[in-house]
C-alpha atoms as a PDB file:
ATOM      1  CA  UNK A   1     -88.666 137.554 130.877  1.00  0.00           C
ATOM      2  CA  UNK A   2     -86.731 140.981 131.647  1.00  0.00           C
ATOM      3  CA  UNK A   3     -85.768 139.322 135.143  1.00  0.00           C
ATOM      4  CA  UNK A   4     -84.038 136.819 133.029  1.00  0.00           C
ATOM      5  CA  UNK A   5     -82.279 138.911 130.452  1.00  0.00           C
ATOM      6  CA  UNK A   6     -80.882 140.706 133.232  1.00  0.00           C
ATOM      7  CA  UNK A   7     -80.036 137.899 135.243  1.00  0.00           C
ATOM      8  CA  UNK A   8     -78.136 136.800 132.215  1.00  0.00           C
ATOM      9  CA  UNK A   9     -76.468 140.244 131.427  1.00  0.00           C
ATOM     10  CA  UNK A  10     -75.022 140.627 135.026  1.00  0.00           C
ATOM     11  CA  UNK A  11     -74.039 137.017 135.417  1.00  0.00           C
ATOM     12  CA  UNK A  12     -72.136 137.304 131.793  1.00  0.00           C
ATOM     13  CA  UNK A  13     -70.260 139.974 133.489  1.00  0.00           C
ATOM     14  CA  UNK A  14     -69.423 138.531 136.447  1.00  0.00           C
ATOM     15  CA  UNK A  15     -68.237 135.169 135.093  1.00  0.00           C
ATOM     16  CA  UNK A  16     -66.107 137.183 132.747  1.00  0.00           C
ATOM     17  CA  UNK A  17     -64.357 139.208 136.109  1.00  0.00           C
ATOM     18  CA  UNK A  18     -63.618 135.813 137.661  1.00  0.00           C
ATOM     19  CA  UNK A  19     -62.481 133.722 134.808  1.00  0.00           C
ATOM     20  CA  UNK A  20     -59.904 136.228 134.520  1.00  0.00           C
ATOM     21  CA  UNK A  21     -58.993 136.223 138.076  1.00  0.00           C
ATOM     22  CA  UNK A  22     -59.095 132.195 139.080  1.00  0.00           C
ATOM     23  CA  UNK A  23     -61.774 130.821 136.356  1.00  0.00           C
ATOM     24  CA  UNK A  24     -65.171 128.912 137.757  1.00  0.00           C
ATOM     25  CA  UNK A  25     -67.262 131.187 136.189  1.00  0.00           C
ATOM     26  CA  UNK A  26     -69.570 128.802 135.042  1.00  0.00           C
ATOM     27  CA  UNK A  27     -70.316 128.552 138.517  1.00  0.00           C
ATOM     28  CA  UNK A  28     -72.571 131.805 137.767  1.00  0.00           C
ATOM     29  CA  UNK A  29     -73.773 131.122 133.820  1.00  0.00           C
ATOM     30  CA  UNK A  30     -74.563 127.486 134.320  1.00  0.00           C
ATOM     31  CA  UNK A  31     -77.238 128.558 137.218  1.00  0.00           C
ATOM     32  CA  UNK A  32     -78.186 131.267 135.306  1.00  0.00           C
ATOM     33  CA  UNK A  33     -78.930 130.003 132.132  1.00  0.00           C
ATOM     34  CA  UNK A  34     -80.939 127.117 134.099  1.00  0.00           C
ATOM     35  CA  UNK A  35     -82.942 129.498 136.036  1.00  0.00           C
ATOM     36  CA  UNK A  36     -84.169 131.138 132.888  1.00  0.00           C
ATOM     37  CA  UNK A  37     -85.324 127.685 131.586  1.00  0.00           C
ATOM     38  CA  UNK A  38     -82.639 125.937 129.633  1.00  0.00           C
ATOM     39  CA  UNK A  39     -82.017 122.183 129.799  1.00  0.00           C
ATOM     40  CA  UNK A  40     -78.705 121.286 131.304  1.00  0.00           C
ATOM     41  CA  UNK A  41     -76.976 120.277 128.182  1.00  0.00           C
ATOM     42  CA  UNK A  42     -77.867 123.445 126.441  1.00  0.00           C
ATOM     43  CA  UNK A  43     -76.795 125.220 129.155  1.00  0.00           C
ATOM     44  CA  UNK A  44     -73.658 123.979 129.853  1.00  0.00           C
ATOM     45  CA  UNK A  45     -73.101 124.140 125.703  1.00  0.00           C
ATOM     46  CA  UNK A  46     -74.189 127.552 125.399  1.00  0.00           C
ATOM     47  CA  UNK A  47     -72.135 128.771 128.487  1.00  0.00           C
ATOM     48  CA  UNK A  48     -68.807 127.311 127.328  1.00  0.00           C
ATOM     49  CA  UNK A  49     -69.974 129.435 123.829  1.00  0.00           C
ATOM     50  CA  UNK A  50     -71.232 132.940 125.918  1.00  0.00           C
ATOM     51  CA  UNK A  51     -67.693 132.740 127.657  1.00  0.00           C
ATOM     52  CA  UNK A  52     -65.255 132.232 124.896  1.00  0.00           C
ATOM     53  CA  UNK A  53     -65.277 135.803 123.800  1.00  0.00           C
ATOM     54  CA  UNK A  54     -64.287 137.009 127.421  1.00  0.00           C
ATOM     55  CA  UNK A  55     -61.627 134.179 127.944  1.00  0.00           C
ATOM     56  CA  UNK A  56     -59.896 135.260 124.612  1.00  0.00           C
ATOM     57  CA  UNK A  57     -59.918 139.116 125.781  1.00  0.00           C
ATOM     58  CA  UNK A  58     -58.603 137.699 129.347  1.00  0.00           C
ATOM     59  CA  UNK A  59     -55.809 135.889 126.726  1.00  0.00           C
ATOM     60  CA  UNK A  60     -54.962 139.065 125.291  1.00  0.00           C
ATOM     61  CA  UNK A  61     -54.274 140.934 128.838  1.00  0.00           C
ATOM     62  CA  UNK A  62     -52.122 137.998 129.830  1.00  0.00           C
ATOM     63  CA  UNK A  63     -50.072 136.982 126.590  1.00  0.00           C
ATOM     64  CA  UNK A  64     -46.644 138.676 127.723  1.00  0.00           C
ATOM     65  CA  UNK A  65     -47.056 136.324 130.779  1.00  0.00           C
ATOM     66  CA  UNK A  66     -47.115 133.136 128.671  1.00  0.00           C
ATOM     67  CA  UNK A  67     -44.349 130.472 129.998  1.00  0.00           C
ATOM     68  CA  UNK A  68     -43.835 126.871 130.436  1.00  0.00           C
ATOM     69  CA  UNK A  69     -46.052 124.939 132.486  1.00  0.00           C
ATOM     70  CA  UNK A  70     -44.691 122.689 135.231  1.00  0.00           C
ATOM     71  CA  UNK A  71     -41.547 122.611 133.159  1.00  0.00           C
ATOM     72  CA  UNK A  72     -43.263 121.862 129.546  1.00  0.00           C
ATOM     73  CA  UNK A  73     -43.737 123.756 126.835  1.00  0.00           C
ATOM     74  CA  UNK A  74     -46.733 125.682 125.938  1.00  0.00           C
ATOM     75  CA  UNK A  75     -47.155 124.326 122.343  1.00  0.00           C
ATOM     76  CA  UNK A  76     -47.253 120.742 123.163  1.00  0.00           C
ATOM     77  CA  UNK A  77     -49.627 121.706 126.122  1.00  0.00           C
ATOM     78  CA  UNK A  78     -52.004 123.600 123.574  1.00  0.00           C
ATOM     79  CA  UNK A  79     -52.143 120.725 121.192  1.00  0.00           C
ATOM     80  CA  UNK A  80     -53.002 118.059 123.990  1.00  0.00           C
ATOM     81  CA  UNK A  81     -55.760 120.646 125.765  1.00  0.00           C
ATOM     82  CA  UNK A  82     -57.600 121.198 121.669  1.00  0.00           C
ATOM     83  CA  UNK A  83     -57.039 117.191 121.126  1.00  0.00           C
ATOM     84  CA  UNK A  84     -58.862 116.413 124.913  1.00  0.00           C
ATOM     85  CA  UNK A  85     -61.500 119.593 124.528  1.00  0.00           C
ATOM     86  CA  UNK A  86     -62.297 117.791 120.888  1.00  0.00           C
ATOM     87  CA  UNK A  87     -62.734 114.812 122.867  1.00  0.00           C
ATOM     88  CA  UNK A  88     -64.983 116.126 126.103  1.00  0.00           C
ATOM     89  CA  UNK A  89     -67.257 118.494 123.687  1.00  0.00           C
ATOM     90  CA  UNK A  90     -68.103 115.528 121.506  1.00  0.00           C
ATOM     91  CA  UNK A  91     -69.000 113.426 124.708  1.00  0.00           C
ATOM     92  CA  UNK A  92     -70.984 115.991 125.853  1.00  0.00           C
ATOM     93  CA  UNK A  93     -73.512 115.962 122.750  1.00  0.00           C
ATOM     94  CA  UNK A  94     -73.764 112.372 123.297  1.00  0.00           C
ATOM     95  CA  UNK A  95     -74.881 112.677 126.602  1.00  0.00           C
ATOM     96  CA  UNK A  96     -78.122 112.942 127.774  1.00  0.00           C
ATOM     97  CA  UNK A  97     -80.031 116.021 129.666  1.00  0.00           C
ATOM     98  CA  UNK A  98     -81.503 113.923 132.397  1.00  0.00           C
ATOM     99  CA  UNK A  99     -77.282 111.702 132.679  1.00  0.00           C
ATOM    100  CA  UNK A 100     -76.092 115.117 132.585  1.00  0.00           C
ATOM    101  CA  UNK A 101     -78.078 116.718 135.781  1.00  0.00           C
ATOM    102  CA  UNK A 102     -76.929 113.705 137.814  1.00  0.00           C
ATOM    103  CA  UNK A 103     -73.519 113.829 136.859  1.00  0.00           C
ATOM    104  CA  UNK A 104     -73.134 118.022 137.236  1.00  0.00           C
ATOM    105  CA  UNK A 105     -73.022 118.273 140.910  1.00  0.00           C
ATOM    106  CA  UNK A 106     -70.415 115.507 141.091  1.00  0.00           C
ATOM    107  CA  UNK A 107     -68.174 117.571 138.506  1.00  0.00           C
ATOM    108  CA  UNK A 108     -68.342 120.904 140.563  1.00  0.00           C
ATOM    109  CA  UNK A 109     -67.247 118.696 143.790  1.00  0.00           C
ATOM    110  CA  UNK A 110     -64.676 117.615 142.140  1.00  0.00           C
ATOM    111  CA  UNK A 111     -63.358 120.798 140.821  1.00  0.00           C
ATOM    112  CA  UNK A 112     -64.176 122.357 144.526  1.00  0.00           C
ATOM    113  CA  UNK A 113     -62.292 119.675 146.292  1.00  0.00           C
ATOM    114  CA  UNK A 114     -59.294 120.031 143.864  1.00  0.00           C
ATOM    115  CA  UNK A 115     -59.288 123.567 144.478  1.00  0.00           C
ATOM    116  CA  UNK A 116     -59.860 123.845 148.076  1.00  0.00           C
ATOM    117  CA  UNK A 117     -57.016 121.198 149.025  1.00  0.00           C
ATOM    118  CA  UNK A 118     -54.655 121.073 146.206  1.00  0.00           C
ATOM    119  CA  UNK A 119     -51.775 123.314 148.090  1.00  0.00           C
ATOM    120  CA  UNK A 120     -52.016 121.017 151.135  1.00  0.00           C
ATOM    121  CA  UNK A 121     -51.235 117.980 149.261  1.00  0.00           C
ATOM    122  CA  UNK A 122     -48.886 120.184 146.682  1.00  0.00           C
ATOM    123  CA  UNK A 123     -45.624 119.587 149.129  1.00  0.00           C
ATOM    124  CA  UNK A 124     -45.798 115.892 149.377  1.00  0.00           C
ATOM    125  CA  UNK A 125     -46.202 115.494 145.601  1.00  0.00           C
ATOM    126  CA  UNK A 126     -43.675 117.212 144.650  1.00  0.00           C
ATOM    127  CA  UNK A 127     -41.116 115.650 147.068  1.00  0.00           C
ATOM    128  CA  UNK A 128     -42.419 112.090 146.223  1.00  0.00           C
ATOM    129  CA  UNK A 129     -42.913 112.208 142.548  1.00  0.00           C
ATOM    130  CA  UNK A 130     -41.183 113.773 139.566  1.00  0.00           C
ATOM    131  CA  UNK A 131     -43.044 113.521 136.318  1.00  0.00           C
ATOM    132  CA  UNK A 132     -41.804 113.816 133.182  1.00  0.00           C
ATOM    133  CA  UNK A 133     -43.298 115.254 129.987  1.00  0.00           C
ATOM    134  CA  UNK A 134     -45.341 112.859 128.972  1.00  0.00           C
ATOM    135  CA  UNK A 135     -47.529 112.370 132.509  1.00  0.00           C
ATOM    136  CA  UNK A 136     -48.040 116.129 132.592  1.00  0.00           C
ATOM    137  CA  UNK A 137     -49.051 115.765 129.028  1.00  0.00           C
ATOM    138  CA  UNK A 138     -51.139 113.385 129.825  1.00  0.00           C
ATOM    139  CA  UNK A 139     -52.988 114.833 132.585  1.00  0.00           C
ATOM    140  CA  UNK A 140     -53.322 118.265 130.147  1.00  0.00           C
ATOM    141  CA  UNK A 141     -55.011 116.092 127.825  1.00  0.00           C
ATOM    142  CA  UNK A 142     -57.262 114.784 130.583  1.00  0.00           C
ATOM    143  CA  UNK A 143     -57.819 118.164 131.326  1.00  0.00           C
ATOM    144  CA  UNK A 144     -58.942 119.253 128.118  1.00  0.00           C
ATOM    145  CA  UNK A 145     -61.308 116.514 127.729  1.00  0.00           C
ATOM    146  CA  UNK A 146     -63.285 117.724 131.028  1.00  0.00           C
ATOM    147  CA  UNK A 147     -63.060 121.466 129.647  1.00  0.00           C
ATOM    148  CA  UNK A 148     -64.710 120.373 126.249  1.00  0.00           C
ATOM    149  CA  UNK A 149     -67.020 117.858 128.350  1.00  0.00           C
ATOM    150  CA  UNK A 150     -68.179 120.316 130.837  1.00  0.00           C
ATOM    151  CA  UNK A 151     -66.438 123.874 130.712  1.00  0.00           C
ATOM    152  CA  UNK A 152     -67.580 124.690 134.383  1.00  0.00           C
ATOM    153  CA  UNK A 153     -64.397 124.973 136.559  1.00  0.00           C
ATOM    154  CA  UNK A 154     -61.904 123.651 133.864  1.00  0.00           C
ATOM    155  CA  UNK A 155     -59.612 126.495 134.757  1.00  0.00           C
ATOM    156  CA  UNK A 156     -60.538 125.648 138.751  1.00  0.00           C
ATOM    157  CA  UNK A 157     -59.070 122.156 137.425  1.00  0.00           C
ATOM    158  CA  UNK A 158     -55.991 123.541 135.622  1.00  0.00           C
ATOM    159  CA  UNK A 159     -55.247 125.600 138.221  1.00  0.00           C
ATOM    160  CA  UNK A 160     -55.326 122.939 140.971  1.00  0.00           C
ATOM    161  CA  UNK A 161     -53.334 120.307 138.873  1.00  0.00           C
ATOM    162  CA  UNK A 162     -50.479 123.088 138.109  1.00  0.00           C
ATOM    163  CA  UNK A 163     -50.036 124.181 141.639  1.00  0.00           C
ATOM    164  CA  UNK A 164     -49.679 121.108 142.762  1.00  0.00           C
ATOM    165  CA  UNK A 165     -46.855 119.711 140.149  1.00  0.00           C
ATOM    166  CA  UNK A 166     -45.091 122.945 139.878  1.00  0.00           C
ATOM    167  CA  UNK A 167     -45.594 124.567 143.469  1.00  0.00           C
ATOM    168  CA  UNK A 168     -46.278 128.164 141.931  1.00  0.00           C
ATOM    169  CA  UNK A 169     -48.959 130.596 142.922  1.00  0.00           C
ATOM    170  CA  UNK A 170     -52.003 131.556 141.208  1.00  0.00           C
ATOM    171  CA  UNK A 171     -50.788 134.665 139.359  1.00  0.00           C
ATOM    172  CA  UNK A 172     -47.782 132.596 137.853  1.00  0.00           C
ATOM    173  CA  UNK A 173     -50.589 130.267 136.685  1.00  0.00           C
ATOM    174  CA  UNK A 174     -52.758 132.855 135.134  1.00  0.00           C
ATOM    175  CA  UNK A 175     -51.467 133.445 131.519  1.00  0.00           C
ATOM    176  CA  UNK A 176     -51.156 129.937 130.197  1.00  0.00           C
ATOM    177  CA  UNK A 177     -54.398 129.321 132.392  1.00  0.00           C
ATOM    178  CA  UNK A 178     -56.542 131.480 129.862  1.00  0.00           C
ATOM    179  CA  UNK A 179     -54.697 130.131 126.735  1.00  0.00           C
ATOM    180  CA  UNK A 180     -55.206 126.498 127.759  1.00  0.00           C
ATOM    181  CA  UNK A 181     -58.948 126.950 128.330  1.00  0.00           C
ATOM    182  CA  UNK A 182     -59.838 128.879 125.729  1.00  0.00           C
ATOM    183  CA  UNK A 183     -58.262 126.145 123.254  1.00  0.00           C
ATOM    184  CA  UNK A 184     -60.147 123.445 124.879  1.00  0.00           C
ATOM    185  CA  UNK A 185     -63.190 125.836 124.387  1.00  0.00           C
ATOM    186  CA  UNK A 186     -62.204 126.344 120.898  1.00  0.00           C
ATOM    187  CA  UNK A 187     -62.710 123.193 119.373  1.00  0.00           C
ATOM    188  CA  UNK A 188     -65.610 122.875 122.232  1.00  0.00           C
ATOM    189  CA  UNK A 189     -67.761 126.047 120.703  1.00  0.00           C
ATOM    190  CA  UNK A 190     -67.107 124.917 117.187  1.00  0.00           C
ATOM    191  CA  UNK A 191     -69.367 121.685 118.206  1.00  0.00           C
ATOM    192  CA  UNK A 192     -71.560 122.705 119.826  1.00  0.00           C
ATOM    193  CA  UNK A 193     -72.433 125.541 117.427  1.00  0.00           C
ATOM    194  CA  UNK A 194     -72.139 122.661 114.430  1.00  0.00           C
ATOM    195  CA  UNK A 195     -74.517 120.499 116.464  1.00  0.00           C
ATOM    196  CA  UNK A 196     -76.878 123.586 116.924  1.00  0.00           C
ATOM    197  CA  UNK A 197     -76.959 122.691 120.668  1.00  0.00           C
ATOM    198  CA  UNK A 198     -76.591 126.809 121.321  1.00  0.00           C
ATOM    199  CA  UNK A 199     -79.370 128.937 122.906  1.00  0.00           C
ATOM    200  CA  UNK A 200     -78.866 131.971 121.355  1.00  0.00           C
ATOM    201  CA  UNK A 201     -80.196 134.963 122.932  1.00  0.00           C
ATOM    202  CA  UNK A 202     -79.398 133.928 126.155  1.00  0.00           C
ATOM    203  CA  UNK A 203     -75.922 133.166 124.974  1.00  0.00           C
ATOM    204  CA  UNK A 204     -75.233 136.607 123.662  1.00  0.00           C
ATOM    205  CA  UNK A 205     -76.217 138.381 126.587  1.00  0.00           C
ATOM    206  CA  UNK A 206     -73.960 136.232 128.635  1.00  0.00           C
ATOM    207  CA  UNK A 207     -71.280 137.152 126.201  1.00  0.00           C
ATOM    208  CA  UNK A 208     -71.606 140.748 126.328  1.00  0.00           C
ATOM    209  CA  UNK A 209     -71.087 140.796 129.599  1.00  0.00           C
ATOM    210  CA  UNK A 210     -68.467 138.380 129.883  1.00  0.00           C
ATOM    211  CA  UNK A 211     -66.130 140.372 127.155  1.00  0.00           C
ATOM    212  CA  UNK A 212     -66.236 143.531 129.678  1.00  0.00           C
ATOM    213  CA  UNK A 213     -65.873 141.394 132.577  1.00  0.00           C
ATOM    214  CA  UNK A 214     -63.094 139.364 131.201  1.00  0.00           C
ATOM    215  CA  UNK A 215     -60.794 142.630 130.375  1.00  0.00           C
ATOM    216  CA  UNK A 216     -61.614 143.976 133.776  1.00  0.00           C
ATOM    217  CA  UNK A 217     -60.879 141.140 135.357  1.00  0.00           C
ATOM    218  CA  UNK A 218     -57.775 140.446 134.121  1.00  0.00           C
ATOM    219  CA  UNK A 219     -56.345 143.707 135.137  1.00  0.00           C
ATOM    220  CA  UNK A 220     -57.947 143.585 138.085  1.00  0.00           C
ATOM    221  CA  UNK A 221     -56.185 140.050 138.981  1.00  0.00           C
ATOM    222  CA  UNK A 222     -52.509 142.010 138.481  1.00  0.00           C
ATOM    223  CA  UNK A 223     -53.304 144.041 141.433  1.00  0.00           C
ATOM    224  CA  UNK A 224     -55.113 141.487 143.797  1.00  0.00           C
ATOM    225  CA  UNK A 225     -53.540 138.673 146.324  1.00  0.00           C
ATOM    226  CA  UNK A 226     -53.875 135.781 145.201  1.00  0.00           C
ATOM    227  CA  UNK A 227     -55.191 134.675 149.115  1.00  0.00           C
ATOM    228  CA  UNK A 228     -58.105 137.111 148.379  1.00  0.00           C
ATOM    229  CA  UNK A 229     -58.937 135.473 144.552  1.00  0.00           C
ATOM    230  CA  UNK A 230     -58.502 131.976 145.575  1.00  0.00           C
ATOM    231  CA  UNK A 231     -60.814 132.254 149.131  1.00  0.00           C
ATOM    232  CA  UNK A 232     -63.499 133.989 147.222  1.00  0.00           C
ATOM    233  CA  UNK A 233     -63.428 131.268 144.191  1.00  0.00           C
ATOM    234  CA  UNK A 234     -63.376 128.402 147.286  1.00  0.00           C
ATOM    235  CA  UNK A 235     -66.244 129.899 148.822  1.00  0.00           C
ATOM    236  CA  UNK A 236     -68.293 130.661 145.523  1.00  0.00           C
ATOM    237  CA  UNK A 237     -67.814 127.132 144.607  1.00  0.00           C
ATOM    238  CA  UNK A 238     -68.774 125.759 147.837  1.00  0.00           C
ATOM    239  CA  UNK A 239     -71.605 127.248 147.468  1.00  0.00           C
ATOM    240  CA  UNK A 240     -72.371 126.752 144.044  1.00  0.00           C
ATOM    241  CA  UNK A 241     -71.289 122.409 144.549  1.00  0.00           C
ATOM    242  CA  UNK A 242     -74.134 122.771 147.693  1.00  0.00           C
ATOM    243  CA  UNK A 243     -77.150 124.215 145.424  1.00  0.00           C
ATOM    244  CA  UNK A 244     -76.388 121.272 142.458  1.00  0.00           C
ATOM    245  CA  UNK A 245     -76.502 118.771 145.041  1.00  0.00           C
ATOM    246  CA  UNK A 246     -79.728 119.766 146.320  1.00  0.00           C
ATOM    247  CA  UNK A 247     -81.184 120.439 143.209  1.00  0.00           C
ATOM    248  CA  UNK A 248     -80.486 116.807 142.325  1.00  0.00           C
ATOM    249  CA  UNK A 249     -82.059 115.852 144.996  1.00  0.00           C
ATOM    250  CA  UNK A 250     -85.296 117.612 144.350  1.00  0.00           C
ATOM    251  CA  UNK A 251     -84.879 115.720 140.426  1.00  0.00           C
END
């Protein structure tokens, strides 16, 4: 039982340090929380909840940084990302445990492969398409729906979809990054904690540490290249995507 409240405690704080940097840090609560015995749902419920505090104080670091996104701007993107994290949170308590564990380790690929290959295919998008408001909209409200649906890598997502309409780099992407995700998580938490699908304890130890990680983090990810954040979020999901899949496997 101590194993696991520490496990919890240092995982909260890590996931806080990289959310802040790149996001995917439900890449370390999710395990964590399933290692010390809660069902998938829960998990990925009460990790979207344990990390909300620590994206807000990641918010807060960043809010001077706040601009338009791929030319539109931020309130329009804030009101699509709470309408599509209503959405996702909502299909989440619908769904299953036993849907959700075969569905996970496809999500996490998908935010992986988004990540890991978005600024390769970045150039030719952006010299063969120009989207307007309303696509970009669109996608935001896409992307809100798999924040409130699954919260693992949402900000992996947002990154990847960004970078490759706009052509920025990650530190540009950072401040309405944070804001975007924890609005999707806003109207995510609220659920979940109406529904009662929360594990408590564990949650609050995440949280703890997440808050301190989150504020480091974000100062931190002033200071660092972007090359270093993004290899060490690749290879962290990578790894991360692998273990899911095999688990799976094992049912």
């Amino acid at each position: 039982m101590t194993e696991h409240l520490l496990l919890l405690a240092g995982a909260g704080l890590a996931a806080g340090a990289m959310n802040a940097l790149a996001g995917g840090g439900s890449f370390v609560t999710l395990p964590a929380l399933i290692a010390a015995g809660v069902p998938s749902v829960a998990a990925n419920a009460s990790s979207t909840v344990a990390l909300y505090p620590g994206g807000l104080a990641s918010a807060w670091v960043y809010r001077q940084g706040l601009a338009e996104v791929c030319g539109v701007p931020i309130r329009p993107m804030l009101i699509v990302t709470l309408v599509g994290g209503l959405a996702g949170s909502l299909l989440l308590l619908w769904t299953p445990s036993s849907t959700f564990d075969v569905i996970l380790p496809w999500l996490l690929l998908a935010a992986t492969l988004a990540l890991a290959f978005g600024p390769r295919i970045a150039p030719w998008l952006q010299q063969h398409a120009r989207l307007g408001a309303a696509p970009i909209l669109a996608i935001q409200f896409a992307l809100g729906v798999y924040g409130g649906y699954f919260g693992g890598a949402v900000g992996l997502m947002m990154m990847a979809a960004w970078s490759l309409l706009a052509g920025v780099d990650l530190k540009q992407l950072n401040p309405p990054r944070t804001l975007m995700v924890s609005a999707a998580n806003s109207v995510a938490v609220l659920c979940f904690v109406v529904a009662g699908a929360v594990r408590w304890r564990e949650t609050l130890l995440l949280a703890a540490g997440a808050v301190v990680g989150g504020y480091l983090g974000a100062h931190l990810g002033r200071r660092l290249d972007p090359r270093v954040v993004r290899s060490a979020t690749i290879a962290l999901s990578v790894a991360m995507t692998v273990a899911f899949f095999v688990r799976a496997a094992r049912g």
